[in-house]
C-alpha atoms as a PDB file:
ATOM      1  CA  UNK A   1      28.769  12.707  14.685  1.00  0.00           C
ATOM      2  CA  UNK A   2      26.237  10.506  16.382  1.00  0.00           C
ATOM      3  CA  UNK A   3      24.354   7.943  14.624  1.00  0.00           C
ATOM      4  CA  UNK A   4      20.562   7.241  14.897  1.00  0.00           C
ATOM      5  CA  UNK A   5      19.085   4.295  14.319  1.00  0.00           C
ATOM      6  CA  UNK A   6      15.910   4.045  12.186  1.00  0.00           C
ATOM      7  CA  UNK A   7      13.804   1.314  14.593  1.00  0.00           C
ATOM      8  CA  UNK A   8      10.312   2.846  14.071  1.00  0.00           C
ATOM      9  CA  UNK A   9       7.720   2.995  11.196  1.00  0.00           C
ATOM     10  CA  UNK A  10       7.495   6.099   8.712  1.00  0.00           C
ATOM     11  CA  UNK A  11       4.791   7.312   8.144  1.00  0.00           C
ATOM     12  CA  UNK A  12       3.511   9.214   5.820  1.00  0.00           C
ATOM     13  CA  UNK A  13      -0.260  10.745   5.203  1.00  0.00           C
ATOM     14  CA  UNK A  14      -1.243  12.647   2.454  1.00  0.00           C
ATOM     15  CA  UNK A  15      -5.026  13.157   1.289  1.00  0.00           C
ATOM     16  CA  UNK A  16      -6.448  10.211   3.369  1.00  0.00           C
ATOM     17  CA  UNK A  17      -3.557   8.111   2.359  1.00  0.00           C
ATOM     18  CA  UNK A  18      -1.230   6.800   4.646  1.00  0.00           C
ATOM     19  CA  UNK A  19       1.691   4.919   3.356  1.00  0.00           C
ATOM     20  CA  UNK A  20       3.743   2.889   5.607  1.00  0.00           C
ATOM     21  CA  UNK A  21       7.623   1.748   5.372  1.00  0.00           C
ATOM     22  CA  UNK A  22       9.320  -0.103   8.388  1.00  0.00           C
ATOM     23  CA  UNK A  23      13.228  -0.209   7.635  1.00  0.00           C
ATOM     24  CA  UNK A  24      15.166  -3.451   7.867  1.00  0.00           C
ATOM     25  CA  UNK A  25      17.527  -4.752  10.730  1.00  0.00           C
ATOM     26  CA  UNK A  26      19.841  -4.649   7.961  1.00  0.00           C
ATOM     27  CA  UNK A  27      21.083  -1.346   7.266  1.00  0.00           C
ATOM     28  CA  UNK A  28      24.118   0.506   6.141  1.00  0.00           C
ATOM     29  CA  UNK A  29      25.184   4.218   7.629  1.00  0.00           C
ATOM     30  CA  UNK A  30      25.299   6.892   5.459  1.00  0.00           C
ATOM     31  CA  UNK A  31      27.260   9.802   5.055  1.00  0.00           C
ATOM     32  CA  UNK A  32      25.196  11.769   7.056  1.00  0.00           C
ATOM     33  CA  UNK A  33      25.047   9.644   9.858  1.00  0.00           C
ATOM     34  CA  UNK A  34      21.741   7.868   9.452  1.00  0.00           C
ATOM     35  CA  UNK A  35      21.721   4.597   8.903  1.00  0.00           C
ATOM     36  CA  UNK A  36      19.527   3.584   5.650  1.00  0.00           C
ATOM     37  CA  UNK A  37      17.562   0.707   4.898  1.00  0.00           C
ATOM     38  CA  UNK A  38      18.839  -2.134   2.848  1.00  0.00           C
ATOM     39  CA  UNK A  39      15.913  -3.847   2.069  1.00  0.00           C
ATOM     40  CA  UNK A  40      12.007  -3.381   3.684  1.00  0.00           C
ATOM     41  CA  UNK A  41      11.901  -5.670   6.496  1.00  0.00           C
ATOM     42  CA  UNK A  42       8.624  -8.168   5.871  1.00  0.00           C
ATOM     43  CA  UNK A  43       6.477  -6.850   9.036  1.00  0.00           C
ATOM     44  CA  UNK A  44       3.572  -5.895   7.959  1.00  0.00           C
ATOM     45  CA  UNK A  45       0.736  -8.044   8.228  1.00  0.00           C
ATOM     46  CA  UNK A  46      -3.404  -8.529   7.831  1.00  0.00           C
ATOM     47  CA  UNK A  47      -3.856  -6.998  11.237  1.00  0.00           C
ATOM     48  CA  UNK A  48      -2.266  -3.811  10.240  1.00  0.00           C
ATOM     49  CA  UNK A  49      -5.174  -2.708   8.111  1.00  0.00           C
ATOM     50  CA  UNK A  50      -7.880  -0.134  10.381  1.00  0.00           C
ATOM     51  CA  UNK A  51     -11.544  -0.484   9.874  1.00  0.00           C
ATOM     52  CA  UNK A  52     -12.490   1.991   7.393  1.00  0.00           C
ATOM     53  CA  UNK A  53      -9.385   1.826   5.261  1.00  0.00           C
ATOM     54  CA  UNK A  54      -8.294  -0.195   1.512  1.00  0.00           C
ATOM     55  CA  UNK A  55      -5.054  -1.482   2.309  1.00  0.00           C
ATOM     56  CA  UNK A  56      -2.692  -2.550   0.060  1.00  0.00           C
ATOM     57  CA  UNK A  57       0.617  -4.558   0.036  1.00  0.00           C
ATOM     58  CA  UNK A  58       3.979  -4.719  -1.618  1.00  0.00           C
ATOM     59  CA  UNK A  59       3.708  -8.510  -1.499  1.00  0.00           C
ATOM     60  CA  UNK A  60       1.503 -11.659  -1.136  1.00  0.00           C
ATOM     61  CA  UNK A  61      -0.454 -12.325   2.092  1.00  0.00           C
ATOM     62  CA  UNK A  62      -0.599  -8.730   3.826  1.00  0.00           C
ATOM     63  CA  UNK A  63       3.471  -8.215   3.713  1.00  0.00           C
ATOM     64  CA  UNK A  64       5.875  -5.923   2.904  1.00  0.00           C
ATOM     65  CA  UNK A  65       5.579  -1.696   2.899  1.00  0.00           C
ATOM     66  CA  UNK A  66       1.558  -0.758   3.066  1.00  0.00           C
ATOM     67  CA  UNK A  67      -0.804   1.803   1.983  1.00  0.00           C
ATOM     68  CA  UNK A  68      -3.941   2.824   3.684  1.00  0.00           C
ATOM     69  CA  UNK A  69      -6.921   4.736   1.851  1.00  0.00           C
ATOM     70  CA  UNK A  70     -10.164   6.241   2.956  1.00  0.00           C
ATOM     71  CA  UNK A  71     -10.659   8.116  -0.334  1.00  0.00           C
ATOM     72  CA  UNK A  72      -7.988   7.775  -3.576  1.00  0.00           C
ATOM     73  CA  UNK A  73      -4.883   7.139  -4.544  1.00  0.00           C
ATOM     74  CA  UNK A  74      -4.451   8.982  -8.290  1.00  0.00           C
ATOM     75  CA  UNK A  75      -0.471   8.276  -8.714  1.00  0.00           C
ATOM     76  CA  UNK A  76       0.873   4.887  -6.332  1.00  0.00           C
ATOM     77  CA  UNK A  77       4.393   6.525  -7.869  1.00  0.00           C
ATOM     78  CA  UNK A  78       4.054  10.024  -6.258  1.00  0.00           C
ATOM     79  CA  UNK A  79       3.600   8.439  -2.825  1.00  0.00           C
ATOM     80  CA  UNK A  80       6.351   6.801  -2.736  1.00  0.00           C
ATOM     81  CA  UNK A  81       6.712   3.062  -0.451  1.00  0.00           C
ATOM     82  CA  UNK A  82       7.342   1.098  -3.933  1.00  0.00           C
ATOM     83  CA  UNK A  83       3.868   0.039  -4.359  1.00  0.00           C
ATOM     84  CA  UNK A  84       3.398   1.451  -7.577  1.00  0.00           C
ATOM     85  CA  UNK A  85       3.170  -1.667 -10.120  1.00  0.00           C
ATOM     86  CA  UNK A  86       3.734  -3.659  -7.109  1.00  0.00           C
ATOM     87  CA  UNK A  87       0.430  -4.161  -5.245  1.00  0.00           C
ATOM     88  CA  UNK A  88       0.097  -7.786  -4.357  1.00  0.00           C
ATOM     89  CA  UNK A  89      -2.328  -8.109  -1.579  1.00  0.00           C
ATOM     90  CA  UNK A  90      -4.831  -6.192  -0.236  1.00  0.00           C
ATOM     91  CA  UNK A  91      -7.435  -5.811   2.186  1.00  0.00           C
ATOM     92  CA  UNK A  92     -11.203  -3.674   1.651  1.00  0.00           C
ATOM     93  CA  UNK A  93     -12.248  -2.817   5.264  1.00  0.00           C
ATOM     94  CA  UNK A  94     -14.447   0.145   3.984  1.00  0.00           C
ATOM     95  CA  UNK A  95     -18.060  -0.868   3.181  1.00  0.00           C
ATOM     96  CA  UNK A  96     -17.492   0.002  -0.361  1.00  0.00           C
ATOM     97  CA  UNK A  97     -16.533  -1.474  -3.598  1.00  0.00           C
ATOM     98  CA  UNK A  98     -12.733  -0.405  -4.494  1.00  0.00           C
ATOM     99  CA  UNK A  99     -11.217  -0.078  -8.198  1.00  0.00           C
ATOM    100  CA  UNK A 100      -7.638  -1.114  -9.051  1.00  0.00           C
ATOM    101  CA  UNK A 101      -6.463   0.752 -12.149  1.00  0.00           C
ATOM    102  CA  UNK A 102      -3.335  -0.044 -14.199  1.00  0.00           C
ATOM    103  CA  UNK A 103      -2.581   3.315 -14.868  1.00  0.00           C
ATOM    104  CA  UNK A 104      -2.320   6.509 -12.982  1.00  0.00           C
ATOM    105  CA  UNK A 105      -5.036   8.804 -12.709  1.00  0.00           C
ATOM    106  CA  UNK A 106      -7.749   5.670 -13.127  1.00  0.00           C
ATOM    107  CA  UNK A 107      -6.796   5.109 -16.524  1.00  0.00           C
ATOM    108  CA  UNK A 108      -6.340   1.990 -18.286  1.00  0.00           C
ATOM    109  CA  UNK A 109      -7.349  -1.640 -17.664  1.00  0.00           C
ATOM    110  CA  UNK A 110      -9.270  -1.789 -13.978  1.00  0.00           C
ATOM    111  CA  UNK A 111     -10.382  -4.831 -11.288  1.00  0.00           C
ATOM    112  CA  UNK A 112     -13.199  -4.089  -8.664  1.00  0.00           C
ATOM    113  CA  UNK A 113     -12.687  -5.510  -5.171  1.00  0.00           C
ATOM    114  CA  UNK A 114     -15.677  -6.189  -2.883  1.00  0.00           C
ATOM    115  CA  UNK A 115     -15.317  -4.782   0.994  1.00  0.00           C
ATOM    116  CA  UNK A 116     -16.152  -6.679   3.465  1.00  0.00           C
ATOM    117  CA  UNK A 117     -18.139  -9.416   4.554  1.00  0.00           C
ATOM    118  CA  UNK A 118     -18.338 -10.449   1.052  1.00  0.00           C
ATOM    119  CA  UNK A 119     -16.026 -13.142  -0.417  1.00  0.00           C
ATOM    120  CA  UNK A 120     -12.953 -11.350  -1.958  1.00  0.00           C
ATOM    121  CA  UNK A 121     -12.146  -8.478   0.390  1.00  0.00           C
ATOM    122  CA  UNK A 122      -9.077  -9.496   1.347  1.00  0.00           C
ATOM    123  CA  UNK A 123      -6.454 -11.669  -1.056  1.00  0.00           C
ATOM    124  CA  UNK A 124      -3.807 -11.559  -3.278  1.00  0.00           C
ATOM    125  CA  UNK A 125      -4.043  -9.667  -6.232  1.00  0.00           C
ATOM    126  CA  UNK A 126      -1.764 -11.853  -8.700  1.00  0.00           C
ATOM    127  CA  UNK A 127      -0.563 -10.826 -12.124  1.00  0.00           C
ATOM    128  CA  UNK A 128      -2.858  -7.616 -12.121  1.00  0.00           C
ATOM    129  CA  UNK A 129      -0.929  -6.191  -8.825  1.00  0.00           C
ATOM    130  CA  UNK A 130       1.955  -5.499 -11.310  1.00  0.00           C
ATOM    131  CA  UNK A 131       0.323  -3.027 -13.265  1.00  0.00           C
ATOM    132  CA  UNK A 132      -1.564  -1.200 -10.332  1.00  0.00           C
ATOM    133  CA  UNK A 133      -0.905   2.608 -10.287  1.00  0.00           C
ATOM    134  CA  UNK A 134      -4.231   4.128  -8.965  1.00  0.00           C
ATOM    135  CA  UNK A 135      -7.303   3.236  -7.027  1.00  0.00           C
ATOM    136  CA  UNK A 136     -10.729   4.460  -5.524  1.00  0.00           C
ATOM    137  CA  UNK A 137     -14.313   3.907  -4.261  1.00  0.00           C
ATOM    138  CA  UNK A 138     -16.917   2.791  -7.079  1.00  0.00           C
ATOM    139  CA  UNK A 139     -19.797   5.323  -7.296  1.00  0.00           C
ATOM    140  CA  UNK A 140     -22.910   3.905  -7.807  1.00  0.00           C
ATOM    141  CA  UNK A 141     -20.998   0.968  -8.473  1.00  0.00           C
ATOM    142  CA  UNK A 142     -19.068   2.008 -11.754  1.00  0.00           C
ATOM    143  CA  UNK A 143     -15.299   2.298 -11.731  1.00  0.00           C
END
């Protein structure tokens, strides 16, 4: 059986999500003859986020597997990438003020994030990115 090699990015979109997982050089083959990640390779960058979109990031500085909203994200779990409790940077491209919510379904403790130009639209979201499970758009400015 011939093995393929994983070398491109999945990707994955879902409700104006898109989630985004590039594989590692480092791989082992499995029994089916595709070779599976080890680890996610640390590819990802700032530059990866489209005008228009909230991305987030696995880890600090725009690194690690990505997700990319236009309009919610109600369960990080159910989309799979590992960003659920694990969203440590992020970047608001959208023209609107985004919500962070520790729980799924916008429940629970929340953080707003300003889109750009304004100061804080793109950062690290320390201690809080731990908890993140959900996000969305402010309406009229209320999370």
């Amino acid at each position: 059986m011939r093995s393929i090699r994983l070398t491109t990015a999945a990707l994955l979109l879902t409700a104006g999500t898109g989630l985004v997982h590039v594989p590692s050089a480092a791989s082992a083959s499995g029994p089916t003859g595709l070779e599976r990640s080890a680890a996610p390779a640390v590819v990802r960058s700032w530059d990866d986020c489209p005008q228009g979109r909230m991305c987030v990031w696995r880890l600090p500085n725009g690194h690690g597997s990505r997700g990319s909203f236009a309009k919610v994200a109600r369960d990080l779990n159910e989309l799979g990438g590992g960003l659920n409790d694990h969203v440590m940077s992020f970047w608001n491209r959208t023209g609107r003020t985004w919500c962070m919510f520790a729980e799924a379904h916008f429940g629970g403790e929340h953080r707003k994030y300003p889109h750009e130009p304004l100061l804080g639209a793109k950062g690290n979201t320390g201690r809080f990115g731990y908890q993140v499970s959900s996000l969305h758009p402010t309406f009229l400015g209320l999370c």
